[in-house]
N, C-alpha and C. Protein backbone atom coordinates (compact mmCIF):
# COMPACT_ATOMS: atom_id res chain seq x y z
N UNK A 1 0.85 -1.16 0.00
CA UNK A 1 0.00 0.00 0.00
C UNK A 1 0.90 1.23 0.00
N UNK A 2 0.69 2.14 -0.86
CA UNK A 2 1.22 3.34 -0.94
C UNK A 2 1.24 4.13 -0.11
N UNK A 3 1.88 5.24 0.52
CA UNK A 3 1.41 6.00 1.57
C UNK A 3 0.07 6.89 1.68
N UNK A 4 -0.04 7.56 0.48
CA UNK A 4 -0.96 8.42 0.28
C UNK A 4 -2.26 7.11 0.78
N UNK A 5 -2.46 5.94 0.14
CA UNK A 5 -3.36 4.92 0.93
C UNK A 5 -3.44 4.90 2.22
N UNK A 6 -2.26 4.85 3.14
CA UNK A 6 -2.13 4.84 4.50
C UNK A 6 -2.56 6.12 5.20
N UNK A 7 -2.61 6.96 4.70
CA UNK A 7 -2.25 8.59 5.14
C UNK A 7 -3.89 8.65 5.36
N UNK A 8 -4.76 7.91 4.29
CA UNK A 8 -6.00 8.09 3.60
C UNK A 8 -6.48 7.06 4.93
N UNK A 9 -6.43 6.18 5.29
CA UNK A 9 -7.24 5.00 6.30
C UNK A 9 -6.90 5.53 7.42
N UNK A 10 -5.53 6.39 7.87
CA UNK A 10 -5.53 6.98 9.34
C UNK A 10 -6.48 8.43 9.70
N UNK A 11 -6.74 8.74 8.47
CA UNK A 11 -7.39 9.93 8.34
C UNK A 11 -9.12 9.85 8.87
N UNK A 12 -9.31 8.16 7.86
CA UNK A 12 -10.48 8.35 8.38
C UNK A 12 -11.14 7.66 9.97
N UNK A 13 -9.91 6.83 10.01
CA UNK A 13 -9.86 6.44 11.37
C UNK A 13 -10.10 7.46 12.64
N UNK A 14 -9.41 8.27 12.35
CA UNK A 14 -9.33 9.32 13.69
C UNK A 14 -10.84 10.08 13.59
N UNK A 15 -10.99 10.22 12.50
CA UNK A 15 -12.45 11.16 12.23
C UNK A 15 -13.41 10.45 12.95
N UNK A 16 -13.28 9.05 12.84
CA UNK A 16 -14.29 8.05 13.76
C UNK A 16 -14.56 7.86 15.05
N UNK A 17 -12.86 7.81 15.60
CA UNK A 17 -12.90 7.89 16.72
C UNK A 17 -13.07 9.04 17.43
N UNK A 18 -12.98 10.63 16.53
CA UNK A 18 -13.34 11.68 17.11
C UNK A 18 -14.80 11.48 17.04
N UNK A 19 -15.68 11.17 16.11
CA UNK A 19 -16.85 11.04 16.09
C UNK A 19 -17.40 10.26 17.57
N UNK A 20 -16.63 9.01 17.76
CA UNK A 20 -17.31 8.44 18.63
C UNK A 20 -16.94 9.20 20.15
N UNK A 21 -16.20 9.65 20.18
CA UNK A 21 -15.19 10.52 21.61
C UNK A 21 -16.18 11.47 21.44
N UNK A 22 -16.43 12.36 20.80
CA UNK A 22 -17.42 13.40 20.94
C UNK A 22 -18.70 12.85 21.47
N UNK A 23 -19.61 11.97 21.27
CA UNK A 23 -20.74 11.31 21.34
C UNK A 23 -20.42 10.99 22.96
N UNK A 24 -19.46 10.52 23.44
CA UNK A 24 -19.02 9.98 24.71
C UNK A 24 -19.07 11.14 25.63
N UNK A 25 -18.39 12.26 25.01
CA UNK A 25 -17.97 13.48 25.96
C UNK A 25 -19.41 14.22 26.60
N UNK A 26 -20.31 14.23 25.58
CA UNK A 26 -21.33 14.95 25.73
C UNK A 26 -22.13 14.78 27.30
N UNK A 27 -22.26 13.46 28.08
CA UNK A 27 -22.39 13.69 29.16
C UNK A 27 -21.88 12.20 30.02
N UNK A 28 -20.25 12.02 29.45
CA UNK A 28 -19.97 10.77 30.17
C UNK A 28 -19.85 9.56 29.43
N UNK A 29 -20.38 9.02 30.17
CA UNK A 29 -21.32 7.99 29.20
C UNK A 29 -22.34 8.14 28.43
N UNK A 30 -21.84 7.13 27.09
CA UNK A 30 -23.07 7.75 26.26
C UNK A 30 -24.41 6.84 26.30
N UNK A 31 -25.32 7.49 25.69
CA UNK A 31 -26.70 6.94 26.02
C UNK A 31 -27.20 6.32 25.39
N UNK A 32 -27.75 5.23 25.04
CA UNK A 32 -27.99 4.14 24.39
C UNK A 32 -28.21 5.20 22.69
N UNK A 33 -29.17 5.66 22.45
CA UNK A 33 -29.02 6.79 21.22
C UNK A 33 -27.86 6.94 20.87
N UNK A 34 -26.96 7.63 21.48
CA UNK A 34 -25.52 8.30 20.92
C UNK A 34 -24.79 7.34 20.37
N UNK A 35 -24.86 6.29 21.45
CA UNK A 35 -23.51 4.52 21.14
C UNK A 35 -24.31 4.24 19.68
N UNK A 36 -26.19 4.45 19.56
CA UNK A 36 -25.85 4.19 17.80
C UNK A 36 -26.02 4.82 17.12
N UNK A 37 -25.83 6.03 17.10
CA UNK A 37 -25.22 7.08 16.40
C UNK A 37 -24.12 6.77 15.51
N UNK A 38 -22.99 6.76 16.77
CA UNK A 38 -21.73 6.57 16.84
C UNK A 38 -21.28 5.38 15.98
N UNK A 39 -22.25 4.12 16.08
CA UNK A 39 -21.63 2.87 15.52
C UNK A 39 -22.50 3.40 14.16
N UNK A 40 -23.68 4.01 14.21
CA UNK A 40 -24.00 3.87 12.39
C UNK A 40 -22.89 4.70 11.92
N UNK A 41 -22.30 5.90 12.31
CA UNK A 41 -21.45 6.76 11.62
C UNK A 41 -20.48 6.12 10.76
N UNK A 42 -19.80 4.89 11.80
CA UNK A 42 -18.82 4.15 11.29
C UNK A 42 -19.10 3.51 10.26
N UNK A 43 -20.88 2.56 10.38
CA UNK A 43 -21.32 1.99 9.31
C UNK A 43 -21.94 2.46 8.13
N UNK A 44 -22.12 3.56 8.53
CA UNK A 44 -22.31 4.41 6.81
C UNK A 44 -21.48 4.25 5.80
N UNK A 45 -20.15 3.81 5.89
CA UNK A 45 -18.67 3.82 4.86
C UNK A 45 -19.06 1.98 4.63
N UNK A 46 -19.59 1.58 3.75
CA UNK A 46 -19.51 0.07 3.77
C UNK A 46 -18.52 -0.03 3.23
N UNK A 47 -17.55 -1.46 3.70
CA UNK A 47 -16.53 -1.59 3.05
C UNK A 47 -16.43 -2.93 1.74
N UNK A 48 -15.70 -2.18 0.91
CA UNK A 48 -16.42 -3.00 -0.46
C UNK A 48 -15.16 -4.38 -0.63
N UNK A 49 -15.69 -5.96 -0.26
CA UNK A 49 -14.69 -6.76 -0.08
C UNK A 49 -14.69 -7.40 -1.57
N UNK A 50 -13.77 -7.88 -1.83
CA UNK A 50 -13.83 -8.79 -2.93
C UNK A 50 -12.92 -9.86 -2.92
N UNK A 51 -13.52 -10.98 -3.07
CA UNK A 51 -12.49 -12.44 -2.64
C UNK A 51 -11.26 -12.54 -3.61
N UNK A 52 -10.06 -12.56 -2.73
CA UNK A 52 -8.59 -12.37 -3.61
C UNK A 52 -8.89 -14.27 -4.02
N UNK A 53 -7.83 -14.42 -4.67
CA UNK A 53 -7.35 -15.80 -5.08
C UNK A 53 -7.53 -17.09 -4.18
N UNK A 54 -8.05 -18.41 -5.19
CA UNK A 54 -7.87 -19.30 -3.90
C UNK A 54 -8.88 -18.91 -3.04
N UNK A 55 -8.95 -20.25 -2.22
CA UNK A 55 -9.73 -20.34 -0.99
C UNK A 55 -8.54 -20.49 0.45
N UNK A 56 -8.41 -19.40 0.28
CA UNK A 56 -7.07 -19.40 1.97
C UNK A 56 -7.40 -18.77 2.86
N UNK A 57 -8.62 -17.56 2.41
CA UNK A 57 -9.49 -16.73 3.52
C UNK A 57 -9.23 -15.77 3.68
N UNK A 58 -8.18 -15.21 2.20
CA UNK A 58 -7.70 -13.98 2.55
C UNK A 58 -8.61 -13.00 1.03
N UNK A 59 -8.53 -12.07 1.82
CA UNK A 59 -9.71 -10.82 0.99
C UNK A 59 -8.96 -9.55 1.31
N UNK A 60 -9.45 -8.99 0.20
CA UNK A 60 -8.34 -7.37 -0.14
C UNK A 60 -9.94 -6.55 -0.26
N UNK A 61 -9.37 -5.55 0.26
CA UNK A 61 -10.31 -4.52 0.43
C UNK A 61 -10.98 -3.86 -0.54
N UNK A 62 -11.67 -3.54 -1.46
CA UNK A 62 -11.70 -2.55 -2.58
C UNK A 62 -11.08 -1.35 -2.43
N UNK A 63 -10.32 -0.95 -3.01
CA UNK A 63 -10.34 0.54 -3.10
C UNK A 63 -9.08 1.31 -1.97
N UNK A 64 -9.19 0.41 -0.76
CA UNK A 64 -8.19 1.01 0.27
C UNK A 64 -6.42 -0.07 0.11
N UNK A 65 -6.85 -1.21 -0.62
CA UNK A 65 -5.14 -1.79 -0.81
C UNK A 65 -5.13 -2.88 0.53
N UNK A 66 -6.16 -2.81 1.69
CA UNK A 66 -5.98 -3.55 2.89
C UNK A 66 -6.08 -4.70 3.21
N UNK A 67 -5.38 -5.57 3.36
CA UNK A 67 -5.46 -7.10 3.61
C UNK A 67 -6.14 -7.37 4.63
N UNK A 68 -7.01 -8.52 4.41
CA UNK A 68 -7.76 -8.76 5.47
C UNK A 68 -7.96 -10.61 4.98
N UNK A 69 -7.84 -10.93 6.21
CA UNK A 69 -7.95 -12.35 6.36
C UNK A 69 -9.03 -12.66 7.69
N UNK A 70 -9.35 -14.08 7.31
CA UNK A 70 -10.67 -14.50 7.90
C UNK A 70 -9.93 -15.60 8.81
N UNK A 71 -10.42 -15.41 10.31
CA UNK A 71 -10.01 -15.74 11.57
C UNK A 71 -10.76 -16.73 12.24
N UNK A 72 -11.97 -17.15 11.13
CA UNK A 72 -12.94 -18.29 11.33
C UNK A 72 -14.44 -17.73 11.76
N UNK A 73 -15.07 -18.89 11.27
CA UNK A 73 -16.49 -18.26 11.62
C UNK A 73 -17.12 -16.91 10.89
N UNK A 74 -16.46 -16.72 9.49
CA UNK A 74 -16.96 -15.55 8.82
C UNK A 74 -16.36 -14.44 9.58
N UNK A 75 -15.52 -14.26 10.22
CA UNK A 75 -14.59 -13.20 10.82
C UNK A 75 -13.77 -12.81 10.36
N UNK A 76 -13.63 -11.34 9.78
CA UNK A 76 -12.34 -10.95 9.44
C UNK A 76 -11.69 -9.64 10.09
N UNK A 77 -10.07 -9.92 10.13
CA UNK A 77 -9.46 -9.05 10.31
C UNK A 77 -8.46 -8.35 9.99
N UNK A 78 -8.35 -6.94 9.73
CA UNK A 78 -7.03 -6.25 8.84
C UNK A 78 -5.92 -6.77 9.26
N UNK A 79 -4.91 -6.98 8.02
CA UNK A 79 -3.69 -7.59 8.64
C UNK A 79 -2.39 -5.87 9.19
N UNK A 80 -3.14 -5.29 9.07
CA UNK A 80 -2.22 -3.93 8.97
C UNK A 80 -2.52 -3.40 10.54
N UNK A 81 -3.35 -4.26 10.97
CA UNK A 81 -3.37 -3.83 12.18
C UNK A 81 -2.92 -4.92 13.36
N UNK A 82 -2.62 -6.24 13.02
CA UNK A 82 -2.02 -7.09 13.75
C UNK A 82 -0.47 -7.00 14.26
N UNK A 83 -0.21 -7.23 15.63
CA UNK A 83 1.22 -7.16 16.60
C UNK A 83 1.39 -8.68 16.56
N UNK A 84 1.01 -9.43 16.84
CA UNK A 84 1.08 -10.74 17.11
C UNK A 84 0.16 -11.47 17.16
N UNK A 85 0.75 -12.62 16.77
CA UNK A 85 -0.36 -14.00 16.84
C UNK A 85 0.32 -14.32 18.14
N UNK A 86 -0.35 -15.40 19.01
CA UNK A 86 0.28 -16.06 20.32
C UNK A 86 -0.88 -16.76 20.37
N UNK A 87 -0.18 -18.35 21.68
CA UNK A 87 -0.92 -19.25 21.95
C UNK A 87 -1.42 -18.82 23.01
N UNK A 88 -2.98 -19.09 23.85
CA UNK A 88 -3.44 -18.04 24.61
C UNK A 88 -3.57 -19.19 25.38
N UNK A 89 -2.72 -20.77 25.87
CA UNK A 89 -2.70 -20.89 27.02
C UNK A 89 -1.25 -20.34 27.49
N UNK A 90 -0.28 -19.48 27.71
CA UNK A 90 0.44 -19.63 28.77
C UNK A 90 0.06 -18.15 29.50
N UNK A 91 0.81 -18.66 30.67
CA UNK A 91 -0.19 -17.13 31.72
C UNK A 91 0.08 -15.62 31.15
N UNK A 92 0.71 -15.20 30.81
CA UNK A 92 1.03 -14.08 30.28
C UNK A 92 0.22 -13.74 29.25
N UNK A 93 -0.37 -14.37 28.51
CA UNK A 93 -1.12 -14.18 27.36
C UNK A 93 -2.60 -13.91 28.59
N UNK A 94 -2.64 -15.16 29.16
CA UNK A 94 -4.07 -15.13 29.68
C UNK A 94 -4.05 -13.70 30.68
N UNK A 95 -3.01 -12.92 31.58
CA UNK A 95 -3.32 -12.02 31.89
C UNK A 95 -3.30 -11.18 30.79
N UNK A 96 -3.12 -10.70 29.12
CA UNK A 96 -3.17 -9.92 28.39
C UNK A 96 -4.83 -9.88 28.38
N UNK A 97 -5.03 -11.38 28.05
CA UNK A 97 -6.75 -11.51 27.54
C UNK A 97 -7.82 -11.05 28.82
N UNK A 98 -6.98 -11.41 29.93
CA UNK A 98 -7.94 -10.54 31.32
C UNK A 98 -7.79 -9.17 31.25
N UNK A 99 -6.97 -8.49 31.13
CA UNK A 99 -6.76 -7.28 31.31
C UNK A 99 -7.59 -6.72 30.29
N UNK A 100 -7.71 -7.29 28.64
CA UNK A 100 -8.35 -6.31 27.34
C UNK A 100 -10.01 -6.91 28.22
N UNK A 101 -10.39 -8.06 28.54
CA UNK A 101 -11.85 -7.94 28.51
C UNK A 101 -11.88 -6.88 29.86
N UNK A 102 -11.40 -6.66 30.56
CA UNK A 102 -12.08 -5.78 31.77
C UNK A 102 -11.78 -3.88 31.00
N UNK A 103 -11.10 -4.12 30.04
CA UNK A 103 -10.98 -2.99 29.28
C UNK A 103 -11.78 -2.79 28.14
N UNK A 104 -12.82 -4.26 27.80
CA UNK A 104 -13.80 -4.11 26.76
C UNK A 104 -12.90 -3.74 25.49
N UNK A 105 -11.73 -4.48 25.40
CA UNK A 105 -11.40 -4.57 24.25
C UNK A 105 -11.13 -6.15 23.67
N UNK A 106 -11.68 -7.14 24.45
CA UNK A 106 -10.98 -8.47 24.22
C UNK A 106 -12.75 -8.72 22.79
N UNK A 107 -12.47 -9.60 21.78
CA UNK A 107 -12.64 -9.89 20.87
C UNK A 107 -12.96 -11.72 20.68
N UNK A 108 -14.00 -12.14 21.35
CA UNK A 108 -14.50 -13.71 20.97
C UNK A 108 -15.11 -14.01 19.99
N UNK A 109 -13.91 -14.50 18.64
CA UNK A 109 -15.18 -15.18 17.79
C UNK A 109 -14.85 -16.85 17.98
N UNK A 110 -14.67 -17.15 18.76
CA UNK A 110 -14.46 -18.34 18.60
C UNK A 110 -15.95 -19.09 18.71
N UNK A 111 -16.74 -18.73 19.29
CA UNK A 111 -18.15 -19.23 19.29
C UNK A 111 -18.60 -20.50 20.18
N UNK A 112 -17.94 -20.35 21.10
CA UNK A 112 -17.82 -21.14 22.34
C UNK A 112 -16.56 -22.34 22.39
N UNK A 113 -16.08 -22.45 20.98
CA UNK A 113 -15.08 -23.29 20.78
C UNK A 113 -13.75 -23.27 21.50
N UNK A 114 -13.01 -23.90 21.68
CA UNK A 114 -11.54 -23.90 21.90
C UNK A 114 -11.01 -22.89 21.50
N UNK A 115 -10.29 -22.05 22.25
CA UNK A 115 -9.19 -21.06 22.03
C UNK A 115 -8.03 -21.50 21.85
N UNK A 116 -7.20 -21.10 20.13
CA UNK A 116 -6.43 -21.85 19.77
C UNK A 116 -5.25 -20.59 19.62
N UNK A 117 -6.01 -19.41 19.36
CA UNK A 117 -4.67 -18.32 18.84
C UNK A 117 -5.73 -17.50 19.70
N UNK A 118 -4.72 -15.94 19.75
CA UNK A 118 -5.06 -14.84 20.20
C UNK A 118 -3.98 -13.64 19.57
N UNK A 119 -5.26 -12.96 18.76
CA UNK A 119 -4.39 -11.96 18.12
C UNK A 119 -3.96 -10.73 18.97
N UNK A 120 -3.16 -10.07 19.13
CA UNK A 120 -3.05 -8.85 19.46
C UNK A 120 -2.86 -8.07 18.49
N UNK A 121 -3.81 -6.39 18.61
CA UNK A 121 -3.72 -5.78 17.73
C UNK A 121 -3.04 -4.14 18.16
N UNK A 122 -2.71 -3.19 17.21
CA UNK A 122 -2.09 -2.45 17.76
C UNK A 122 -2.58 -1.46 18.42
N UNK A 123 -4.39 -1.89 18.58
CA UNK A 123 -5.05 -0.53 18.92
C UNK A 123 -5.52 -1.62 20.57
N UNK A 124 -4.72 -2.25 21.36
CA UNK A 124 -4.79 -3.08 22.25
C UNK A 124 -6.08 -3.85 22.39
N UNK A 125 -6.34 -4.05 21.15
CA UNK A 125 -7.59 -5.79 20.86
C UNK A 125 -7.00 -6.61 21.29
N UNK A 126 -7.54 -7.75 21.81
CA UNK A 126 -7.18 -9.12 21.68
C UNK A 126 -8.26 -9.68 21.34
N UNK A 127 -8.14 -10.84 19.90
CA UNK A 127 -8.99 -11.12 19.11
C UNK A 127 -8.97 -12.78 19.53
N UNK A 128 -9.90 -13.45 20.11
CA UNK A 128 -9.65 -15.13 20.11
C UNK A 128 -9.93 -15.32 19.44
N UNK A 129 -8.97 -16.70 19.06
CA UNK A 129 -9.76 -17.32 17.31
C UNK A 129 -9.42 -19.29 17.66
N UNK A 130 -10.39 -19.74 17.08
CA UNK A 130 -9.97 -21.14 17.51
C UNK A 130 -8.90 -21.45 16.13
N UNK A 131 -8.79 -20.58 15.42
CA UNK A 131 -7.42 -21.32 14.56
C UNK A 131 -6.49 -21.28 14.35
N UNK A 132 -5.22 -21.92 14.39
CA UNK A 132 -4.12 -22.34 15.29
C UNK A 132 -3.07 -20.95 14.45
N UNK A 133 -2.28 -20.55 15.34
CA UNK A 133 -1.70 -19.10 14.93
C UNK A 133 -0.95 -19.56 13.50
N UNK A 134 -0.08 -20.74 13.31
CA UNK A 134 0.79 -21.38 12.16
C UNK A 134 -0.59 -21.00 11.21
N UNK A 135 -1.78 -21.19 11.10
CA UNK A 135 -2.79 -20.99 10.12
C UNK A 135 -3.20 -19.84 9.87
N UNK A 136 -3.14 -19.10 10.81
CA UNK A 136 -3.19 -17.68 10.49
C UNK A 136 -2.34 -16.86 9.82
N UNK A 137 -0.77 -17.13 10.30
CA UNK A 137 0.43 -16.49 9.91
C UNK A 137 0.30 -16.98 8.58
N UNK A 138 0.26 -18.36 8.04
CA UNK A 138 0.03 -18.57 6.91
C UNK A 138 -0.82 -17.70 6.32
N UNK A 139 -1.75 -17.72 6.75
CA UNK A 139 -3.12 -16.68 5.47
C UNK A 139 -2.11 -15.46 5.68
N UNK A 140 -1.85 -14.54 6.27
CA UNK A 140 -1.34 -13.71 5.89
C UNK A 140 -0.09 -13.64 4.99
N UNK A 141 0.66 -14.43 5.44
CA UNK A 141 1.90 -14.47 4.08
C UNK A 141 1.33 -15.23 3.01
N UNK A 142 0.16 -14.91 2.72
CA UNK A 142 -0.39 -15.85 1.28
C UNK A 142 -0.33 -17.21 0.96
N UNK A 143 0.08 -17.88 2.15
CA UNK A 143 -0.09 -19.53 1.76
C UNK A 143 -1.55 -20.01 1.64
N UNK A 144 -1.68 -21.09 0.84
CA UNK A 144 -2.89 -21.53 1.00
C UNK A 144 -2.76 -22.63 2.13
């Protein structure tokens, strides 16, 4: 991705999160109204996917250049925003994954299944996924 691309997705990123920070500020917490405000704002921009090559689960964005791969269960996530894959039994991981859910940033799609990977992302997500991180790292470096 080119910069002017990058320059272009942080741009509208922040506009969002100012959108949603404003909605918040107004008295605290926001009020069931504002939170969907806030989330349609985001969902007004649909994002236009189109299936890259192969069945490996990886999909390119229309228009923005952004890789995005599927984490199971019809889940996807930008690869431009991933820090690490990790196995989410050893304790250090599991206090990462305690700490993002009491911060309402931890991320279950596993769908009651086995927790096999746990992404960390750079905006401090942690994403569970029951499929095994070697399968993930793969989809992103384009293996099938």
């Amino acid at each position: 991705m080119n910069d002017e691309g990058k320059n272009e997705l942080n741009r509208d990123a922040k506009k969002r999160v100012a959108k949603t920070k404003k909605a918040k500020d107004k008295v605290g917490e926001p009020t069931t109204g504002e939170t969907e405000t806030a989330a349609k704002s985001v969902a007004d921009k649909p994002l236009n996917v189109s299936r890259a090559v192969g069945a490996s689960g990886t999909f390119v964005a229309g228009g923005t250049g952004a890789r995005l791969i599927s984490v199971g269960f019809g889940n996807i996530v930008g690869t431009n925003r991933i820090v690490a894959i990790v196995n989410p039994d050893s304790a250090p991981v599991k206090r990462i994954c305690a700490e993002a859910k009491e911060r309402g940033l931890l991320i279950d799609v596993t769908q009651g299944r086995r927790k096999r990977a746990a992404i960390i992302c750079d905006s401090d997500h942690v994403i569970l996924s029951t499929l095994q991180p070697e399968t993930i790292a793969g989809r992103i470096l384009g293996n099938d």
